[in-house]
N, C-alpha and C. Protein backbone atom coordinates (compact mmCIF):
# COMPACT_ATOMS: atom_id res chain seq x y z
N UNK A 1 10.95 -28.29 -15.47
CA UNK A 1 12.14 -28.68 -14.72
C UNK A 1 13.31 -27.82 -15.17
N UNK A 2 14.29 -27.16 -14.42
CA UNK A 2 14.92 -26.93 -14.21
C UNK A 2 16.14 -27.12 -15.37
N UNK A 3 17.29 -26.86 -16.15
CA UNK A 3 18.04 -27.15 -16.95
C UNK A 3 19.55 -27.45 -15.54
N UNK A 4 20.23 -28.31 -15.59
CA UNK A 4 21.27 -28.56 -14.42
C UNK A 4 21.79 -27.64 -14.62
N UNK A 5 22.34 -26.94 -15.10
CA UNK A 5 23.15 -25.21 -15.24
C UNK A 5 22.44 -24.25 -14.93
N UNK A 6 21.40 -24.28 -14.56
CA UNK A 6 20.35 -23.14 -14.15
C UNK A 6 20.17 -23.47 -12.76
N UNK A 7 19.97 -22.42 -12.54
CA UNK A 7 19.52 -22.12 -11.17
C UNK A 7 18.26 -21.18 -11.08
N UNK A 8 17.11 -22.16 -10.49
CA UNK A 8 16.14 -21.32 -10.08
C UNK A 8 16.03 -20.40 -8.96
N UNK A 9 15.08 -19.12 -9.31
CA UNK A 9 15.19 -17.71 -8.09
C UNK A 9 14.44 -18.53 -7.25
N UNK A 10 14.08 -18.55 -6.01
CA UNK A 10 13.50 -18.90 -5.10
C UNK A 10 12.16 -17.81 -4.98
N UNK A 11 11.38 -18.42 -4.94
CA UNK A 11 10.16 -17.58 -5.27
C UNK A 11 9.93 -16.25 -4.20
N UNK A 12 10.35 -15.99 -2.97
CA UNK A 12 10.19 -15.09 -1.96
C UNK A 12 11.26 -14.14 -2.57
N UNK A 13 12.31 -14.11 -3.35
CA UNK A 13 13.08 -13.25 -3.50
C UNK A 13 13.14 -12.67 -4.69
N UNK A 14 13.30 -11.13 -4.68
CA UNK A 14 12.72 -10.46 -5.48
C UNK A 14 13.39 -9.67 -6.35
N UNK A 15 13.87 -9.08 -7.64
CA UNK A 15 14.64 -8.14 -8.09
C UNK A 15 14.27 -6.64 -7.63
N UNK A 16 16.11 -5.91 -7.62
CA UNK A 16 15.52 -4.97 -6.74
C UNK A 16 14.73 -3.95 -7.12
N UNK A 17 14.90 -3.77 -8.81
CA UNK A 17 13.89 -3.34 -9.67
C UNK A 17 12.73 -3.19 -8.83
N UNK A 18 11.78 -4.60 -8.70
CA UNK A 18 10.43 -4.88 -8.16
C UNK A 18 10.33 -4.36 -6.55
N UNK A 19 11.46 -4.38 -5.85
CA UNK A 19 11.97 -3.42 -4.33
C UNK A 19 11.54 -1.76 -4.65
N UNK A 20 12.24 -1.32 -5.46
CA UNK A 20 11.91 -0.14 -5.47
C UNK A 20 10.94 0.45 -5.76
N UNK A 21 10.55 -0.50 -6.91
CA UNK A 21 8.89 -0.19 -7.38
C UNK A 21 7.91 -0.21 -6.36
N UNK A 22 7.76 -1.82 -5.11
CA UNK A 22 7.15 -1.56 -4.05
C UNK A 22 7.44 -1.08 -3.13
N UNK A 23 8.26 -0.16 -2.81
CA UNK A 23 8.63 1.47 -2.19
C UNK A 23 8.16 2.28 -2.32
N UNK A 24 8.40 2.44 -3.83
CA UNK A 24 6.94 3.84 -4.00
C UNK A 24 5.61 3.63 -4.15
N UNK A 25 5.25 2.61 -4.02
CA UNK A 25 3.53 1.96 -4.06
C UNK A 25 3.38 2.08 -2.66
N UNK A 26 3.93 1.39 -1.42
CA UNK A 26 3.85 1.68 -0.40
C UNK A 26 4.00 3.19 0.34
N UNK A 27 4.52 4.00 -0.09
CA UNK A 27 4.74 5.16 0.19
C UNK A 27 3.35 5.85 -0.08
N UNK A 28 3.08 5.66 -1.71
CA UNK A 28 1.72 6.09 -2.01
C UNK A 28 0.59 5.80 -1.16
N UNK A 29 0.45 4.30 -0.85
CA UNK A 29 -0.15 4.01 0.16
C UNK A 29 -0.16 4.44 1.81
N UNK A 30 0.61 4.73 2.11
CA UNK A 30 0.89 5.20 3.50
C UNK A 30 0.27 6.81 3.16
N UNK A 31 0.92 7.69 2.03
CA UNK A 31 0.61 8.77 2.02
C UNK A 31 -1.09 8.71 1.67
N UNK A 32 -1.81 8.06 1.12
CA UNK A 32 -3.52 7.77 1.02
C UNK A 32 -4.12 7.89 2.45
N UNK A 33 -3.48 6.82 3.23
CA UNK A 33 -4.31 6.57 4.62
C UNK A 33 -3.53 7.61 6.04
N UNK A 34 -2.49 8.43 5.79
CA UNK A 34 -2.24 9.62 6.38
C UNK A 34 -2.51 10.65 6.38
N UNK A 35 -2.52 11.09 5.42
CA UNK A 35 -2.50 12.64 4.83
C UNK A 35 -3.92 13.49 5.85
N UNK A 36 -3.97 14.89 5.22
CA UNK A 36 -4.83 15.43 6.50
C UNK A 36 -6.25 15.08 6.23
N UNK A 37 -7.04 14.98 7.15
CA UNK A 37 -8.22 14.45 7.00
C UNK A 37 -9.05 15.37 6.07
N UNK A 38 -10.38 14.91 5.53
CA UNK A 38 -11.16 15.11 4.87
C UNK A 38 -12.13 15.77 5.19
N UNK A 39 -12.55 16.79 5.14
CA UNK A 39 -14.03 17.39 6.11
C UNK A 39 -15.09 16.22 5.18
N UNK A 40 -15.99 15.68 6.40
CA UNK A 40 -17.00 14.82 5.93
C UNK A 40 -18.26 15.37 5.70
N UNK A 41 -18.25 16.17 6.68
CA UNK A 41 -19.59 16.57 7.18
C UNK A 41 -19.71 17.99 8.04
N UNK A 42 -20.88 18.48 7.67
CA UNK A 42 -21.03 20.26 8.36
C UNK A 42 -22.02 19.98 8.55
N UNK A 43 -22.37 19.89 9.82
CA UNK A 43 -23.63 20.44 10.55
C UNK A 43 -24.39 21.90 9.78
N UNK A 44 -25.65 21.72 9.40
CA UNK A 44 -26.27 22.45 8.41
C UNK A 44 -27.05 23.64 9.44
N UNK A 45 -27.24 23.07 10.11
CA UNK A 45 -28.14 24.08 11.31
C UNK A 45 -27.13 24.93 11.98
N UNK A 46 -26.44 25.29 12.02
CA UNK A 46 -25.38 26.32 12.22
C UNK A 46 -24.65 26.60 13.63
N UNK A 47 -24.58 24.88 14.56
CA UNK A 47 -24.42 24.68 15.92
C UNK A 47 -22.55 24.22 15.73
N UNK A 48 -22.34 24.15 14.42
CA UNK A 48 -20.79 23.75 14.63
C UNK A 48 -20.24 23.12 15.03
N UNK A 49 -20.45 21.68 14.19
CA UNK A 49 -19.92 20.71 14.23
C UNK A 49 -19.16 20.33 12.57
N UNK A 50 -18.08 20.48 12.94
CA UNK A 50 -17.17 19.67 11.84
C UNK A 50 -16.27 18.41 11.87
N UNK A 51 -16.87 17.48 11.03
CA UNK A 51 -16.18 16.19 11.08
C UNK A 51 -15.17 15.77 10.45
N UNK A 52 -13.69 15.48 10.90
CA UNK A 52 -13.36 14.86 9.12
C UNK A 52 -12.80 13.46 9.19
N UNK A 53 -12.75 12.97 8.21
CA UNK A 53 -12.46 11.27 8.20
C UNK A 53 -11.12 11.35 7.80
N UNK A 54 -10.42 10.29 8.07
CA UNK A 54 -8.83 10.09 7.36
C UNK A 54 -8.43 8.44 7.16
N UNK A 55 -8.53 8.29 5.99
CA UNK A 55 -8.07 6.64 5.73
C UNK A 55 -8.45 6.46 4.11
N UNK A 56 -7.76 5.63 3.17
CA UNK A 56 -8.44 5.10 2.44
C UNK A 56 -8.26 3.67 2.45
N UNK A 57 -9.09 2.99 1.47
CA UNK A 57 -10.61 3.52 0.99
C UNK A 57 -11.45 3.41 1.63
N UNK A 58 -11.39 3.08 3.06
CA UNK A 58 -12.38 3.07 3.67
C UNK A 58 -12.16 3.95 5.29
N UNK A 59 -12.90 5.18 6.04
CA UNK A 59 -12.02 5.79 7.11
C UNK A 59 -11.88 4.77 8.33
N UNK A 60 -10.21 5.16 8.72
CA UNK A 60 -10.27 4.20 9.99
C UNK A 60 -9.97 5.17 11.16
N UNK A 61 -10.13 6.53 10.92
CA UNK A 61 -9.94 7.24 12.32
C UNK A 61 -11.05 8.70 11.62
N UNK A 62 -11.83 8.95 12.93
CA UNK A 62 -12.40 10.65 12.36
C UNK A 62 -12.44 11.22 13.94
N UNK A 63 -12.21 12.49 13.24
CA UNK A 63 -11.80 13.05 14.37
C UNK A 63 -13.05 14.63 13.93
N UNK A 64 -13.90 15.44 14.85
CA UNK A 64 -14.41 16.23 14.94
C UNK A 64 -14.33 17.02 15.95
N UNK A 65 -15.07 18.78 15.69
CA UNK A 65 -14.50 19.27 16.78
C UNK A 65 -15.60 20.33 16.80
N UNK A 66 -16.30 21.43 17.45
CA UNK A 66 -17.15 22.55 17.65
C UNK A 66 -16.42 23.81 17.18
N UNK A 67 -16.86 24.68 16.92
CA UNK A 67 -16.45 25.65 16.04
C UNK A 67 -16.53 27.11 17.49
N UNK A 68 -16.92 26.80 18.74
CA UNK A 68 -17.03 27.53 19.60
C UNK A 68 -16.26 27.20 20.82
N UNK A 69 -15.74 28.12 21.01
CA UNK A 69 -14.21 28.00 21.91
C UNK A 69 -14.58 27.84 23.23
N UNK A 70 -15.99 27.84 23.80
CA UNK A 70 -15.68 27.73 25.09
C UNK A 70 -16.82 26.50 25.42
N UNK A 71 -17.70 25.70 24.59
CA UNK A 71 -17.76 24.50 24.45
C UNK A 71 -16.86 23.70 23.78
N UNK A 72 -16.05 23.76 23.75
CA UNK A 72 -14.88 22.35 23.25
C UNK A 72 -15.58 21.12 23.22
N UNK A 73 -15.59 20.24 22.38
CA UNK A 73 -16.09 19.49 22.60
C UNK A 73 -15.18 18.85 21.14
N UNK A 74 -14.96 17.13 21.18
CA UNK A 74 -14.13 17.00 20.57
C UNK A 74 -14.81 15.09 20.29
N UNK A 75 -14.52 15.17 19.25
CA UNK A 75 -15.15 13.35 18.53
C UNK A 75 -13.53 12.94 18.10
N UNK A 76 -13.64 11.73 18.64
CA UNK A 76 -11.98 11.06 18.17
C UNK A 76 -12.75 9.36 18.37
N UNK A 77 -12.30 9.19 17.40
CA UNK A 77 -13.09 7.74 16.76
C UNK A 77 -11.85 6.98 15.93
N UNK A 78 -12.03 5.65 16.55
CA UNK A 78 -10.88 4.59 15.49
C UNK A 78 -12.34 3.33 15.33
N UNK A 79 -12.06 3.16 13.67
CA UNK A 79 -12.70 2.15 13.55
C UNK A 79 -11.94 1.35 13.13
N UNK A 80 -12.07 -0.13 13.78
CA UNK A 80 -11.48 -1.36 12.86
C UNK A 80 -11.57 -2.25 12.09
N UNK A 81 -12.97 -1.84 11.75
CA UNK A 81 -13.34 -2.65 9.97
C UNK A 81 -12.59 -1.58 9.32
N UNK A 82 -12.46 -0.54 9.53
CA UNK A 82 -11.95 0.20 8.39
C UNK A 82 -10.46 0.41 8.68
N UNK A 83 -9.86 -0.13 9.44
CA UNK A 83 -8.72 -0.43 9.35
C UNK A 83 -8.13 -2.10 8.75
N UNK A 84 -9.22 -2.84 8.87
CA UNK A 84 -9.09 -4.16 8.27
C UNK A 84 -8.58 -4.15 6.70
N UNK A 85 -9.82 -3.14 6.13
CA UNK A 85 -9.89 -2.97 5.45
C UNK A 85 -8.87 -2.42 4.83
N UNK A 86 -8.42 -1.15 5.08
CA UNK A 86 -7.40 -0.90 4.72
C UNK A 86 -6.24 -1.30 4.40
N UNK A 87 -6.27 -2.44 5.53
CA UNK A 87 -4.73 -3.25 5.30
C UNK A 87 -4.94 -4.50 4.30
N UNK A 88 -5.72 -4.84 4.11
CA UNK A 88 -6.25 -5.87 3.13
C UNK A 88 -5.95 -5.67 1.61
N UNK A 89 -6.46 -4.12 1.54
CA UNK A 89 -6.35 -3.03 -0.01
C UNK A 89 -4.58 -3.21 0.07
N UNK A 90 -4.56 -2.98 0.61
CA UNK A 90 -2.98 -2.00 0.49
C UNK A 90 -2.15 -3.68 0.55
N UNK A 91 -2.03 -4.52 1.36
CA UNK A 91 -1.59 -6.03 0.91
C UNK A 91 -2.01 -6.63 -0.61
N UNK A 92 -3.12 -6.40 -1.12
CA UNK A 92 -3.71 -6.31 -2.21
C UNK A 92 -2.97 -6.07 -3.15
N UNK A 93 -2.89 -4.30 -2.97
CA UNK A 93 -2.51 -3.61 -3.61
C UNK A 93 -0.57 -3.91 -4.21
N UNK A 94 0.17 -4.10 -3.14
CA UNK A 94 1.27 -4.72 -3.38
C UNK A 94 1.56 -5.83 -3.87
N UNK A 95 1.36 -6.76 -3.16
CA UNK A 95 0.39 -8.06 -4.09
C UNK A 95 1.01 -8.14 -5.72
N UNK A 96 -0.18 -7.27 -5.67
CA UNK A 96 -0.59 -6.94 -7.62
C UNK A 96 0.39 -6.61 -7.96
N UNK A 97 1.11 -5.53 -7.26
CA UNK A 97 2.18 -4.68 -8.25
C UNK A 97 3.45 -5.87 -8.56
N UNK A 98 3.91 -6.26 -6.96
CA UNK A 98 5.26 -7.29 -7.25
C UNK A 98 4.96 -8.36 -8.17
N UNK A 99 3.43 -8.90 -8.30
CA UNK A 99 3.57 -10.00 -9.65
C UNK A 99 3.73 -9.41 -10.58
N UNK A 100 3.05 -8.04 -11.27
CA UNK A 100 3.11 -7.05 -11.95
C UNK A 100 4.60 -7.42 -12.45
N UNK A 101 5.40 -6.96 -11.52
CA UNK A 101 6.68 -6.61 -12.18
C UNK A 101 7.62 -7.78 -12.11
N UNK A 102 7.58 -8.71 -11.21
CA UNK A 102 8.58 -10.18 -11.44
C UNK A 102 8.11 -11.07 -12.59
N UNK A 103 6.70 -11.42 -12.85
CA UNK A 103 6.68 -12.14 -13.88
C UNK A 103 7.07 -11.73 -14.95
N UNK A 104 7.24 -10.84 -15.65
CA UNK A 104 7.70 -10.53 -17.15
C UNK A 104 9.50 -10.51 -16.77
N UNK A 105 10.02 -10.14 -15.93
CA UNK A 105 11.24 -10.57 -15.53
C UNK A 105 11.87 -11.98 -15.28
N UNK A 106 10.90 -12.64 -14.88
CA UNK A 106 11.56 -14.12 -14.70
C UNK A 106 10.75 -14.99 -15.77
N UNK A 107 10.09 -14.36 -17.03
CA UNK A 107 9.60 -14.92 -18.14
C UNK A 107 10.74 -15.00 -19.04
N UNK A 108 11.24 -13.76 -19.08
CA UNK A 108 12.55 -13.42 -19.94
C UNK A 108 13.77 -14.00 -19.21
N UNK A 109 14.24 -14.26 -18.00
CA UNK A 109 14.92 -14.73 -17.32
C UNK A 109 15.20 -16.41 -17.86
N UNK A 110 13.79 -17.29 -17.54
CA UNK A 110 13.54 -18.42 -18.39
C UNK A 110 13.44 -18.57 -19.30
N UNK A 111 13.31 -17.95 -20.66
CA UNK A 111 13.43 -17.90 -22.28
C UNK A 111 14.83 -18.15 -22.70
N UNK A 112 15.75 -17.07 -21.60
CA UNK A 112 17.11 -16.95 -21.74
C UNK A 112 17.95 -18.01 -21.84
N UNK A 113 19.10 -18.27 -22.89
CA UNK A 113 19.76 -19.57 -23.07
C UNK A 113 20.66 -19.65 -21.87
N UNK A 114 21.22 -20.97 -21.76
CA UNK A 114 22.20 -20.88 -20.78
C UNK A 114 23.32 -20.41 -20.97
N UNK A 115 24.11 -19.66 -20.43
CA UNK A 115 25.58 -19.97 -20.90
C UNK A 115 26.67 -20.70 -20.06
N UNK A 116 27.56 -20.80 -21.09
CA UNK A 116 28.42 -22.27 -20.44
C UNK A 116 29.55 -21.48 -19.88
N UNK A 117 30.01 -21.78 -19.08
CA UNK A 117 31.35 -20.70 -18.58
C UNK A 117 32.68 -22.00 -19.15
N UNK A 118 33.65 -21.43 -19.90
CA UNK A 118 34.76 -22.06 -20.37
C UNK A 118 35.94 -22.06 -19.79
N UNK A 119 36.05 -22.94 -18.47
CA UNK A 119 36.83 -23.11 -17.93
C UNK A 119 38.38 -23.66 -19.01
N UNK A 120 39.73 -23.06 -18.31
CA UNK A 120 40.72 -23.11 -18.83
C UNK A 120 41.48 -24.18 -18.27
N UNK A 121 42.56 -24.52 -18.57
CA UNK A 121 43.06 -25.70 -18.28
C UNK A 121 43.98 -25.71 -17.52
């Protein structure tokens, strides 16, 4: 319980410390499941096909293409388990970090004595 001179944080709100921190976790994250795709796969028989995947940790878009200019031929694929997925990690992933960093803040926050403000007369 509560001390009547204290005021508890309301649990949704966050120091901005723990804001900035999940800024650059999210960023990291966005930059994981953006960035340029991955060659997955080379056709070994020498007909030219290159695949590449883009997502982590699991791909949610691949895109492939023929290596000969006047068959074009082009693979564009969205999957949505692996976009489920993705967003699951990365909610996860934030998750973790903001308890990460508010609990040892509002541990020390609550340890902390009160102080009395000395009103004058």
């Amino acid at each position: 319980m509560p001390e009547p001179g204290k005021k508890k944080r309301p649990w949704f709100q966050f120091h901005l410390s723990t804001a900035i921190v999940l800024m650059f976790v999210a960023a990291g994250l966005l930059w994981l499941n953006l960035r340029d795709p991955v060659l997955t796969s080379k056709n070994c028989y020498g007909d030219g096909w290159y695949i590449w995947d883009r997502g982590w940790p699991l791909p949610h878009s691949r895109v492939g293409t023929t290596e000969f200019p006047m068959t074009e031929e082009y693979l564009d694929a969205l999957f949505f388990p692996g976009m489920l997925a993705d967003s699951i990690v990365g909610l996860s992933v934030l998750v973790a970090v903001a308890v990460a960093c508010e609990w040892p803040i509002r541990r020390r926050e609550a340890k902390a004595p009160v102080k009395k403000n000395a009103q004058g007369p």
